[in-house]
N, C-alpha and C. Protein backbone atom coordinates (compact mmCIF):
# COMPACT_ATOMS: atom_id res chain seq x y z
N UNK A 1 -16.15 49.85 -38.39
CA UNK A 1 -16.94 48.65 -38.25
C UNK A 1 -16.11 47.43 -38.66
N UNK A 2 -16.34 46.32 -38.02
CA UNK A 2 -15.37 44.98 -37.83
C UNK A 2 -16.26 44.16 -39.33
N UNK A 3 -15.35 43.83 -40.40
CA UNK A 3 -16.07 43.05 -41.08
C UNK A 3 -16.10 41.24 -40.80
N UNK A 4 -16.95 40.49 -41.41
CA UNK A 4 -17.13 39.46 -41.08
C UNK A 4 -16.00 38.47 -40.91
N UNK A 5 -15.43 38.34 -42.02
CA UNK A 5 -14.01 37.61 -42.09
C UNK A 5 -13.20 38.17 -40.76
N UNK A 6 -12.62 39.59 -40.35
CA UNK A 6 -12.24 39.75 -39.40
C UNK A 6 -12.70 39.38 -37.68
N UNK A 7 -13.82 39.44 -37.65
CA UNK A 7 -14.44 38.80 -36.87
C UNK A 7 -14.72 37.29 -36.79
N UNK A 8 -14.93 36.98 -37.67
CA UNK A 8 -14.65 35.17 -37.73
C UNK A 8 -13.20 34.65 -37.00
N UNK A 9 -11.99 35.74 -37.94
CA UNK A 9 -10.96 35.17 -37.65
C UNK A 9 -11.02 35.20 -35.89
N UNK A 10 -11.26 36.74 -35.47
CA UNK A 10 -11.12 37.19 -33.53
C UNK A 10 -12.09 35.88 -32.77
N UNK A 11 -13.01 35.25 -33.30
CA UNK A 11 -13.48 34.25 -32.51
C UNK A 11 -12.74 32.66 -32.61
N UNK A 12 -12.18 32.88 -33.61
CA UNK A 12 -11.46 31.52 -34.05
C UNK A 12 -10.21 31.59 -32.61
N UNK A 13 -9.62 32.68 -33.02
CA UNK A 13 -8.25 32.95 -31.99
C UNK A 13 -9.35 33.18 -30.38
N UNK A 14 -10.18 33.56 -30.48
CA UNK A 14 -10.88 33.68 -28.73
C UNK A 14 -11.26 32.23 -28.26
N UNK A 15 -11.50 31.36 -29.36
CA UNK A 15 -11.25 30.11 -28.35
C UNK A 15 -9.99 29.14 -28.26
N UNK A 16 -8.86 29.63 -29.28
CA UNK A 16 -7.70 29.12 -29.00
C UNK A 16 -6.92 29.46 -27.10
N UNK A 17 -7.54 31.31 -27.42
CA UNK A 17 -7.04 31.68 -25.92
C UNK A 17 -7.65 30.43 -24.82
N UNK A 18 -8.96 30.35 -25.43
CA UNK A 18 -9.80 29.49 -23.83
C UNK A 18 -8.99 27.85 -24.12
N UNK A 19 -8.53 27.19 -25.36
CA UNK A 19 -7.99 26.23 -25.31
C UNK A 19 -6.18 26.15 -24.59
N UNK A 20 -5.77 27.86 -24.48
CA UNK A 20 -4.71 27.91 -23.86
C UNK A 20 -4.87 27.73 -22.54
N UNK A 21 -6.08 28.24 -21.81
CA UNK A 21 -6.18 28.30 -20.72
C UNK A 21 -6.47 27.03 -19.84
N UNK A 22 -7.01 25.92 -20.61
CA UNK A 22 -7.19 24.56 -20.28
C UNK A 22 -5.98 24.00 -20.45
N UNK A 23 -5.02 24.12 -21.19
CA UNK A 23 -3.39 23.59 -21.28
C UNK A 23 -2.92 23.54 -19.82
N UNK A 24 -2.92 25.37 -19.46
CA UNK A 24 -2.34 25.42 -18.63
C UNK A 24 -2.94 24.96 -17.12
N UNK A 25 -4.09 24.72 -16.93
CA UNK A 25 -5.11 24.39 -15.92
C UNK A 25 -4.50 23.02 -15.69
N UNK A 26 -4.34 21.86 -16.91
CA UNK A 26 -3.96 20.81 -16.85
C UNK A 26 -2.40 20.59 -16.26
N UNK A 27 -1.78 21.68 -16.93
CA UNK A 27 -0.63 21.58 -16.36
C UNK A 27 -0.41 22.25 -14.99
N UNK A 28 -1.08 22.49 -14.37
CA UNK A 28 -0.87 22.76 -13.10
C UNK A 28 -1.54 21.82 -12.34
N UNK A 29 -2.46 21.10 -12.98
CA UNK A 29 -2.59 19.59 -12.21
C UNK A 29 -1.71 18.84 -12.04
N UNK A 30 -1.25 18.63 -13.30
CA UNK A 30 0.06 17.75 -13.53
C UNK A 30 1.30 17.67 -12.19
N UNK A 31 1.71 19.58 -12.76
CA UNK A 31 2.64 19.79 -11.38
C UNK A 31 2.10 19.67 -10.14
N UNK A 32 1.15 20.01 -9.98
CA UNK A 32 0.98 19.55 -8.56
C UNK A 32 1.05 18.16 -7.97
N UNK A 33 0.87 16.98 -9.22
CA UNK A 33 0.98 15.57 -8.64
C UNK A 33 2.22 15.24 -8.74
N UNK A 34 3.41 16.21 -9.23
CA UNK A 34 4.48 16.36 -9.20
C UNK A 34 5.31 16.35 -7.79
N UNK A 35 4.08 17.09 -7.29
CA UNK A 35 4.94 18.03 -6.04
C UNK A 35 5.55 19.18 -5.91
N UNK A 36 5.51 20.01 -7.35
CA UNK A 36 5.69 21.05 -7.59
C UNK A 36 4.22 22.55 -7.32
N UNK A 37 4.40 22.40 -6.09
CA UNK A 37 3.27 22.94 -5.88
C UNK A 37 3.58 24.93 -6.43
N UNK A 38 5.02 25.32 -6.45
CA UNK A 38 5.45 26.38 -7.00
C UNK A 38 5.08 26.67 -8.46
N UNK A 39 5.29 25.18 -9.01
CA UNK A 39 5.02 25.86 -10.74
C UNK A 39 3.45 25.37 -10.96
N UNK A 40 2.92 24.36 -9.85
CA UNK A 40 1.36 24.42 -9.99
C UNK A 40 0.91 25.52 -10.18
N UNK A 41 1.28 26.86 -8.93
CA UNK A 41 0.67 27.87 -8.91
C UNK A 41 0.88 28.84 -10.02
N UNK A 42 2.63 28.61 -10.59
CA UNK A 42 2.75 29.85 -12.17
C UNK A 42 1.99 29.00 -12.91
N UNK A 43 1.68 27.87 -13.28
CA UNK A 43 0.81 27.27 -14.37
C UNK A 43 -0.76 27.71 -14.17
N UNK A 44 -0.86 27.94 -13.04
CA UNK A 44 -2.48 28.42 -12.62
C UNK A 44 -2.23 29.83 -12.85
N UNK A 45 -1.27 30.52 -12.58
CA UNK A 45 -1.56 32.40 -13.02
C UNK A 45 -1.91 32.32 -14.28
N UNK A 46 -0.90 31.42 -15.01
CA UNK A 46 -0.93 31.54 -16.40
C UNK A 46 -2.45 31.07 -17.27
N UNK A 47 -3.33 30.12 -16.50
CA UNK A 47 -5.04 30.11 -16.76
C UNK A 47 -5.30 30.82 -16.26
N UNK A 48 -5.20 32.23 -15.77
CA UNK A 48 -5.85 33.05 -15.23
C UNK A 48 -6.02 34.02 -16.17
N UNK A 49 -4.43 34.51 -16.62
CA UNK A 49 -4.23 35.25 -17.67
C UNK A 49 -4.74 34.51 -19.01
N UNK A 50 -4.87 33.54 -18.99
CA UNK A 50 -5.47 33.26 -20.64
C UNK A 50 -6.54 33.38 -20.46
N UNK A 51 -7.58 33.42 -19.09
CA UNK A 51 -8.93 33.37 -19.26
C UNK A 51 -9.09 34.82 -19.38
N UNK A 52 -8.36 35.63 -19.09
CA UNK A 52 -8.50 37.09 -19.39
C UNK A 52 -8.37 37.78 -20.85
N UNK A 53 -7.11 36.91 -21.62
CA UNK A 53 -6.86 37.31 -22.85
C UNK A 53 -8.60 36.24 -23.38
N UNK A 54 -8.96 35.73 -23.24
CA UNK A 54 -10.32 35.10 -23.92
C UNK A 54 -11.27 35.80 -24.03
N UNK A 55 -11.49 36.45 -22.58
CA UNK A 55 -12.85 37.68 -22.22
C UNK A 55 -12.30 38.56 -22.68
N UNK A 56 -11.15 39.09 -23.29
CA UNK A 56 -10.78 40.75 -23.87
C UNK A 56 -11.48 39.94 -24.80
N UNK A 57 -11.20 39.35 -25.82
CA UNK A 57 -11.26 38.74 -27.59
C UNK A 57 -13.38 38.85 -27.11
N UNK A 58 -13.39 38.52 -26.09
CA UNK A 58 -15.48 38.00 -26.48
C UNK A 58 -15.85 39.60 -26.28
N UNK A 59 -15.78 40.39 -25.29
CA UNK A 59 -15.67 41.88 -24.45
C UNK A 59 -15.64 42.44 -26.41
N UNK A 60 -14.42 42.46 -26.81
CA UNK A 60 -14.01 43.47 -27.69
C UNK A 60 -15.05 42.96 -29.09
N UNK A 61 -15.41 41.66 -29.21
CA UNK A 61 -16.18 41.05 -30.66
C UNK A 61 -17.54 41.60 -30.08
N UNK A 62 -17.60 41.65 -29.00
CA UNK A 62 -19.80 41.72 -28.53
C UNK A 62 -19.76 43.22 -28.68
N UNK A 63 -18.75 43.94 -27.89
CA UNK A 63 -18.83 45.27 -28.65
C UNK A 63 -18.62 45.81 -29.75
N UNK A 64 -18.50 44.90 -30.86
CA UNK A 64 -18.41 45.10 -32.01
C UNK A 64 -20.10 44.94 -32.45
N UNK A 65 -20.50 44.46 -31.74
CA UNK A 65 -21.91 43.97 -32.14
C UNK A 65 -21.71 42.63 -32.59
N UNK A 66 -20.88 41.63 -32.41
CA UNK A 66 -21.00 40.62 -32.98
C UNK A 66 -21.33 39.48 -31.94
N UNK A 67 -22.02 38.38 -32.51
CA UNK A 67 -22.38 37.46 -31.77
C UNK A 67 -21.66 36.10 -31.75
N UNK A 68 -20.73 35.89 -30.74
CA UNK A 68 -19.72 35.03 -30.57
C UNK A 68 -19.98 33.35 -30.81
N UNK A 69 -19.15 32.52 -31.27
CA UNK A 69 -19.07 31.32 -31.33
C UNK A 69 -18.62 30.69 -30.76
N UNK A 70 -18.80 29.50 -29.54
CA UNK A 70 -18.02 28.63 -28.55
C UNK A 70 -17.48 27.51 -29.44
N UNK A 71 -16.45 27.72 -30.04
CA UNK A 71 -16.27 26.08 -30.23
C UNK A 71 -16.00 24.96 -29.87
N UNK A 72 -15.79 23.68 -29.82
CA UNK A 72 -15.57 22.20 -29.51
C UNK A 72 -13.95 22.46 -29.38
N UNK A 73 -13.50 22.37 -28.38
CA UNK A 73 -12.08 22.13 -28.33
C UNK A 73 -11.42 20.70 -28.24
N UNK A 74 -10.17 20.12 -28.93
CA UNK A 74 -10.20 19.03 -28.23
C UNK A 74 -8.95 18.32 -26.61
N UNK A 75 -9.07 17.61 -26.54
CA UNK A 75 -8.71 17.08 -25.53
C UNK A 75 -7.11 18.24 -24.83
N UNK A 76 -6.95 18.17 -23.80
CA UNK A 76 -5.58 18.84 -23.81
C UNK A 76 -4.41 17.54 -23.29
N UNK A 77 -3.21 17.91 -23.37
CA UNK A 77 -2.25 16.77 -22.85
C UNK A 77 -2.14 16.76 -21.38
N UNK A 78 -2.08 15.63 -20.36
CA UNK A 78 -2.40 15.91 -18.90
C UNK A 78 -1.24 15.08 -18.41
N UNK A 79 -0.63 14.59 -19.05
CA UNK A 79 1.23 14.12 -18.29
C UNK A 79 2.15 14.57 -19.09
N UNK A 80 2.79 14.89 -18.76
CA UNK A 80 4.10 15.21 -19.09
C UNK A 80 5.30 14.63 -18.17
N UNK A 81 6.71 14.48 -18.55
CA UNK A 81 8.04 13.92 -17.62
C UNK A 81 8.25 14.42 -16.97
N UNK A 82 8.37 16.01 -17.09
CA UNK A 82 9.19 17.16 -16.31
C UNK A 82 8.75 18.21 -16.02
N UNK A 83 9.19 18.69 -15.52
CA UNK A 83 9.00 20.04 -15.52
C UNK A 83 9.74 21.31 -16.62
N UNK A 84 10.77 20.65 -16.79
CA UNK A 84 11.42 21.16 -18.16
C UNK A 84 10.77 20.68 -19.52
N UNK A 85 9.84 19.73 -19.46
CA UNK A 85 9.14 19.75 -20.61
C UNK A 85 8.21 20.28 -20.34
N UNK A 86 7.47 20.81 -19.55
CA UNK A 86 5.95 21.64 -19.91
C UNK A 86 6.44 22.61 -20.05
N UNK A 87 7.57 23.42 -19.61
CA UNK A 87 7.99 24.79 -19.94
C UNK A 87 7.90 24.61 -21.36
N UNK A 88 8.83 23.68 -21.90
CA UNK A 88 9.11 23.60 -23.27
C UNK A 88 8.08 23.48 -24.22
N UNK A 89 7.19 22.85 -23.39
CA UNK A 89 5.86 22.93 -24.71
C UNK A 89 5.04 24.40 -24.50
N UNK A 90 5.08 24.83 -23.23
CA UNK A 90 4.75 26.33 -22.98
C UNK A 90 5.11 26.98 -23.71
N UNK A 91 6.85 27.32 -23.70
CA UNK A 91 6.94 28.34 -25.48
C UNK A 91 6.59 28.01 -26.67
N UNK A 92 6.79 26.66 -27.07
CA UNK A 92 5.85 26.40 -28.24
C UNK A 92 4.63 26.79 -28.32
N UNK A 93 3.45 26.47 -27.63
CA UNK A 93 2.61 26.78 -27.58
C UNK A 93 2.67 28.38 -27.63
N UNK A 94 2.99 29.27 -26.42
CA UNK A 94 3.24 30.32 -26.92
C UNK A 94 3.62 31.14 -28.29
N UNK A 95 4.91 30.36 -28.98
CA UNK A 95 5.18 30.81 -29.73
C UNK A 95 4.34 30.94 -31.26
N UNK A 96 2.65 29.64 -30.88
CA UNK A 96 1.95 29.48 -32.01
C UNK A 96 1.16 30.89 -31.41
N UNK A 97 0.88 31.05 -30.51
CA UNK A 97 -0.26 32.03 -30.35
C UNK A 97 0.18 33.59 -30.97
N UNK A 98 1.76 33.36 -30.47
CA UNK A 98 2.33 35.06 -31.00
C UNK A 98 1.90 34.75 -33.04
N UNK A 99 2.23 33.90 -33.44
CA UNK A 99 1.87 33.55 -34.83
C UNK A 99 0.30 34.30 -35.18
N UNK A 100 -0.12 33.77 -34.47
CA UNK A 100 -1.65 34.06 -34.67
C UNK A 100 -1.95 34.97 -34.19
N UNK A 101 -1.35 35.63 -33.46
CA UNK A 101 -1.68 37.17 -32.89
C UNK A 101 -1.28 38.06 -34.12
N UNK A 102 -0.19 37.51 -34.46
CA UNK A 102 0.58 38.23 -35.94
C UNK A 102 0.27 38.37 -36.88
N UNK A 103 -0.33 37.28 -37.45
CA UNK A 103 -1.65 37.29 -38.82
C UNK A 103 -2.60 37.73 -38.43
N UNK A 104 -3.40 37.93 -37.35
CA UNK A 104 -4.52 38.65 -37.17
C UNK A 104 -4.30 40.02 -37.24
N UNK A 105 -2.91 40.13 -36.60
CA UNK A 105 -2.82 41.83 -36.87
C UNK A 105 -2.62 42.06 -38.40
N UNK A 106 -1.76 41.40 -38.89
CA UNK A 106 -2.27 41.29 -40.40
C UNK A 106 -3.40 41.70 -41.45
N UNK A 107 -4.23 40.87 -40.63
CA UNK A 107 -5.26 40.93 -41.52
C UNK A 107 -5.80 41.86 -40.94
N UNK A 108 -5.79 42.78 -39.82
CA UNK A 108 -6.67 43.70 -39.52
C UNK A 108 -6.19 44.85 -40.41
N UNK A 109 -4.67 45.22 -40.52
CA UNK A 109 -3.87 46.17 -41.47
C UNK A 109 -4.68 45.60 -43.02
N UNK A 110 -4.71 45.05 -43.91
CA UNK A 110 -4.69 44.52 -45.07
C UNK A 110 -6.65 44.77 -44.53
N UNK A 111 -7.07 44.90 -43.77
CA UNK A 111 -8.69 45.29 -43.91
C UNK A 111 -8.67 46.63 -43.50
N UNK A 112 -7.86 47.56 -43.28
CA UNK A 112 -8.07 48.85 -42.83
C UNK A 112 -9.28 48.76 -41.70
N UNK A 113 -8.93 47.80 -40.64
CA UNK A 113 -9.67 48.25 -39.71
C UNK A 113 -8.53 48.40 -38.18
N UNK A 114 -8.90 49.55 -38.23
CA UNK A 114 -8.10 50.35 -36.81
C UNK A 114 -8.21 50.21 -36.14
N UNK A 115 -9.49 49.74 -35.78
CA UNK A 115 -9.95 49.25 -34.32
C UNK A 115 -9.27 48.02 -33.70
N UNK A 116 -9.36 47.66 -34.37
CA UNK A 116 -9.09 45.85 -34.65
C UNK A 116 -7.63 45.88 -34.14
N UNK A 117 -6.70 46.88 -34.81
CA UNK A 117 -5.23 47.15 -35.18
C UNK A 117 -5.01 47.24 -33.85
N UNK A 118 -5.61 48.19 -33.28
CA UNK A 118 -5.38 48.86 -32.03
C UNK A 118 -5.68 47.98 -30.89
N UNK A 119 -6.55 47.57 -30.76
CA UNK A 119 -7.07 46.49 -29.79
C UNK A 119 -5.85 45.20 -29.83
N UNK A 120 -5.23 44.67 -30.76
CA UNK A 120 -3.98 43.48 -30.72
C UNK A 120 -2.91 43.91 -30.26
N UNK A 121 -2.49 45.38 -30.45
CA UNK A 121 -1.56 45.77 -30.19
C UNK A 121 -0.96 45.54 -28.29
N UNK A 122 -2.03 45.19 -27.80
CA UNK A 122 -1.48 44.62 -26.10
C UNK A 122 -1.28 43.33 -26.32
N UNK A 123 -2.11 42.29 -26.96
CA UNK A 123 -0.96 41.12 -27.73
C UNK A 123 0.30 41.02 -28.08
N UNK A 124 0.02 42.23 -28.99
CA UNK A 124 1.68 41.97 -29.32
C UNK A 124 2.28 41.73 -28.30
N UNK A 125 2.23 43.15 -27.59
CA UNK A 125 3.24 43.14 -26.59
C UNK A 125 2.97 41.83 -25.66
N UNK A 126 2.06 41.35 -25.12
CA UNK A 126 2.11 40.67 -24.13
C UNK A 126 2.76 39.42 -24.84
N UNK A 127 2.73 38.81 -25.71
CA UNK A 127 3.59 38.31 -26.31
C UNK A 127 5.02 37.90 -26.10
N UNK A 128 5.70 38.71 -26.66
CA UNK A 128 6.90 39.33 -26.57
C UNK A 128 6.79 39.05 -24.89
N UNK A 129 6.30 39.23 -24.05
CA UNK A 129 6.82 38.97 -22.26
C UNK A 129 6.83 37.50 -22.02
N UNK A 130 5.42 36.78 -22.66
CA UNK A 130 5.03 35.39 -22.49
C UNK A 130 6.39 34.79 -23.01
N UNK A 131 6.90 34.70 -24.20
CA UNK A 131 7.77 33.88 -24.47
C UNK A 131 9.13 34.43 -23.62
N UNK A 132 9.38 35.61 -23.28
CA UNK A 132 11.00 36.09 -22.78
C UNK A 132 10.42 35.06 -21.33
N UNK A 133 9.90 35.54 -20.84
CA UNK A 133 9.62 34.64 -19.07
C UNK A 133 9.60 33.10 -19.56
N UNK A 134 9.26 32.67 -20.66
CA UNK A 134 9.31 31.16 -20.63
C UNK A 134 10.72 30.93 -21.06
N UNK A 135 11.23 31.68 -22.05
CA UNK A 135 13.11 31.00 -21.97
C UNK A 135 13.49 31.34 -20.83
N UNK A 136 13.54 32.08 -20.29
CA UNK A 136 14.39 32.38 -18.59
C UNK A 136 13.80 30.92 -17.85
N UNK A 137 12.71 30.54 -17.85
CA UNK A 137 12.89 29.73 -17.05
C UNK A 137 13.21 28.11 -17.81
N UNK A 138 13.00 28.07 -18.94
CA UNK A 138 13.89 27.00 -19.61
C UNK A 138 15.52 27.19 -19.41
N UNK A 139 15.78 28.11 -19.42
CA UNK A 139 16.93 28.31 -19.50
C UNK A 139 17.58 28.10 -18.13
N UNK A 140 16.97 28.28 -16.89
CA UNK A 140 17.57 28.11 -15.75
C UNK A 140 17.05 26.47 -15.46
N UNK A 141 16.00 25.75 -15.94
CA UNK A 141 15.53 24.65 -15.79
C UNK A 141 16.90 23.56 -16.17
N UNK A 142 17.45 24.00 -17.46
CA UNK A 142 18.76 23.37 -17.94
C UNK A 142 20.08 23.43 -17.41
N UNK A 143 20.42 24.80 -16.46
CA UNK A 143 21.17 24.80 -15.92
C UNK A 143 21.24 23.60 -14.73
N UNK A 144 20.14 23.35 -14.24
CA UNK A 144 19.85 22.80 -12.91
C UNK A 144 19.93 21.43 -13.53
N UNK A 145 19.55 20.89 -14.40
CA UNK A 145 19.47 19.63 -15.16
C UNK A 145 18.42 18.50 -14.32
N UNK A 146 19.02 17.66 -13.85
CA UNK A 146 18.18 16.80 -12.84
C UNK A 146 18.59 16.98 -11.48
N UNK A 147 19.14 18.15 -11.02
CA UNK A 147 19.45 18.44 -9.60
C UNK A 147 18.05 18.40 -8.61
N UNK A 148 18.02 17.79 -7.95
CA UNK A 148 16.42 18.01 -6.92
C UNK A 148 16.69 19.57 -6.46
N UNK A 149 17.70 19.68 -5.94
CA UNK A 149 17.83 20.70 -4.88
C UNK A 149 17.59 22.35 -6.37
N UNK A 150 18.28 22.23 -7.16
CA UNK A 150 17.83 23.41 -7.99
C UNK A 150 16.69 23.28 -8.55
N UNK A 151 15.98 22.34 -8.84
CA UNK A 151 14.19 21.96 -9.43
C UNK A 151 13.35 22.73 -8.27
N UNK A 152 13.63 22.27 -7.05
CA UNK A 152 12.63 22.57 -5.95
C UNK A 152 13.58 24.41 -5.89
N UNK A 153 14.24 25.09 -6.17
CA UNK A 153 15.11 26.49 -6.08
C UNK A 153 13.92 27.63 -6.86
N UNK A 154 13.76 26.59 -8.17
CA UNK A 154 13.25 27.06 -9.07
C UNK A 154 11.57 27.17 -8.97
N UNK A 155 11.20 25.64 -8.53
CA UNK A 155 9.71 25.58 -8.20
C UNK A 155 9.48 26.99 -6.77
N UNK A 156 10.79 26.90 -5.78
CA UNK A 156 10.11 28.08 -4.18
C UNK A 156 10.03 29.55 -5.67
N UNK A 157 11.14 29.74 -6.13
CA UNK A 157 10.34 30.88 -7.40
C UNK A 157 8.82 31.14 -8.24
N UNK A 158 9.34 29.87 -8.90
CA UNK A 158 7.95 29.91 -9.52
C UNK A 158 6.60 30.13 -8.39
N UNK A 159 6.65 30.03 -7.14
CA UNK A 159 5.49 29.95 -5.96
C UNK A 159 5.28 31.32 -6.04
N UNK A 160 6.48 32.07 -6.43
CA UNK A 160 5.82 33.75 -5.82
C UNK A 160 4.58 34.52 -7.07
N UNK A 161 4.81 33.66 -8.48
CA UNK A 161 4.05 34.58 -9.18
C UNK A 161 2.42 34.64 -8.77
N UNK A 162 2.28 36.07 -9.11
CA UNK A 162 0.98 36.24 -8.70
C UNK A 162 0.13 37.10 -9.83
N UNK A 163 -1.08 36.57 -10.02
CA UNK A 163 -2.27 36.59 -10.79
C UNK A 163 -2.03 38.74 -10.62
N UNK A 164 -2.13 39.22 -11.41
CA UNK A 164 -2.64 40.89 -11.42
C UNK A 164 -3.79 40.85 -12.54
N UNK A 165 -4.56 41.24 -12.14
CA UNK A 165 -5.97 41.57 -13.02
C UNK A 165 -5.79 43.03 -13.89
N UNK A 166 -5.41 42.91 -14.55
CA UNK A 166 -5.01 44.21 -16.36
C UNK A 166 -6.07 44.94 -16.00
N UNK A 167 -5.70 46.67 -15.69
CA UNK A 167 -6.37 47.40 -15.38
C UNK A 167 -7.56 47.62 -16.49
N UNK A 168 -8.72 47.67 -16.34
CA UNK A 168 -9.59 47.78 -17.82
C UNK A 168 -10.02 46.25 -17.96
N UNK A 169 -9.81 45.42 -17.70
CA UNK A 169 -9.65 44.02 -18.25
C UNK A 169 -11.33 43.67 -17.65
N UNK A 170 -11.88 42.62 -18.42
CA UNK A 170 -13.25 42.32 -18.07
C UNK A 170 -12.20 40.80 -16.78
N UNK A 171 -13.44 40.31 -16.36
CA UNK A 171 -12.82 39.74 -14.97
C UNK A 171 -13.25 38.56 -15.66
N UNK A 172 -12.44 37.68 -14.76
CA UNK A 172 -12.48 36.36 -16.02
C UNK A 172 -12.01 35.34 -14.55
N UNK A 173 -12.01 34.07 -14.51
CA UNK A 173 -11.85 33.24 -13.27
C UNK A 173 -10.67 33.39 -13.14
């Protein structure tokens, strides 16, 4: 059984996921008034997948028996310069969520609850992928520097990613 504090914390982090997923929603507005209609679309997989990591966190707390909290999020950022800067705030951002994926697993160990343990453990990992795919593409973003012709190389890439729905996964927009 999930105790309260642990469950407080899983709803605190279930609406950070839904505040990730508005980041990235915005930022695929952004790119698209860019003209980057390639990384519009990886910025839109990527609200797809956060609206999924949100519905695991509500899915896994309601079957706990617990009764979830929506909180007030605030505003998200809706311009950015580049395209090499939203990547860049992408791993940051990322890199707070692996944080908080990390203390939660924490605290699920330090509460002896297994369930809890077990259920983050596809965090982790997904983690660990979110940030490696965001340096690769910082990293090739810098190579290219302000080249048009390698920006738009990178954006016909970024066009191919595509949304996969996590086998098991509750369905989420």
């Amino acid at each position: 059984m999930i105790s309260k504090k642990v469950a407080d914390s899983l709803n605190k982090h279930m609406n950070l996921e839904l505040y990730s997923a508005h980041i990235y929603l915005s930022m695929s507005s952004c790119a698209n008034e860019m003209g980057l209609k390639g990384a519009a679309n990886w910025f839109m997989v990527q609200y797809r997948e956060e609206m999924v990591h949100f519905m695991k966190f509500y899915t896994y707390l309601v079957d706990q028996g617990m009764n979830i909290e929506l909180l007030s999020s605030k505003a998200v950022p809706n311009t950015y310069k580049s395209l090499l800067e939203m990547m860049q705030r992408t791993l940051t951002h990322e890199e707070l969520i692996s944080k908080c994926i990390n203390d939660l697993s924490e605290q699920a160990v330090q509460a002896k609850d297994h369930a809890t343990q077990i259920f983050l453990q596809w965090f982790v990992t997904e983690q660990v992928e979110e940030e490696n795919n965001d340096r690769d593409l910082i990293a090739k973003l810098k190579l290219v520097g302000d080249n048009g012709h390698g920006i738009l190389m990178i954006d016909a890439d970024m066009a191919q990613r595509v949304f996969v729905q996590p086998v098991g996964a509750p369905l989420a927009v």
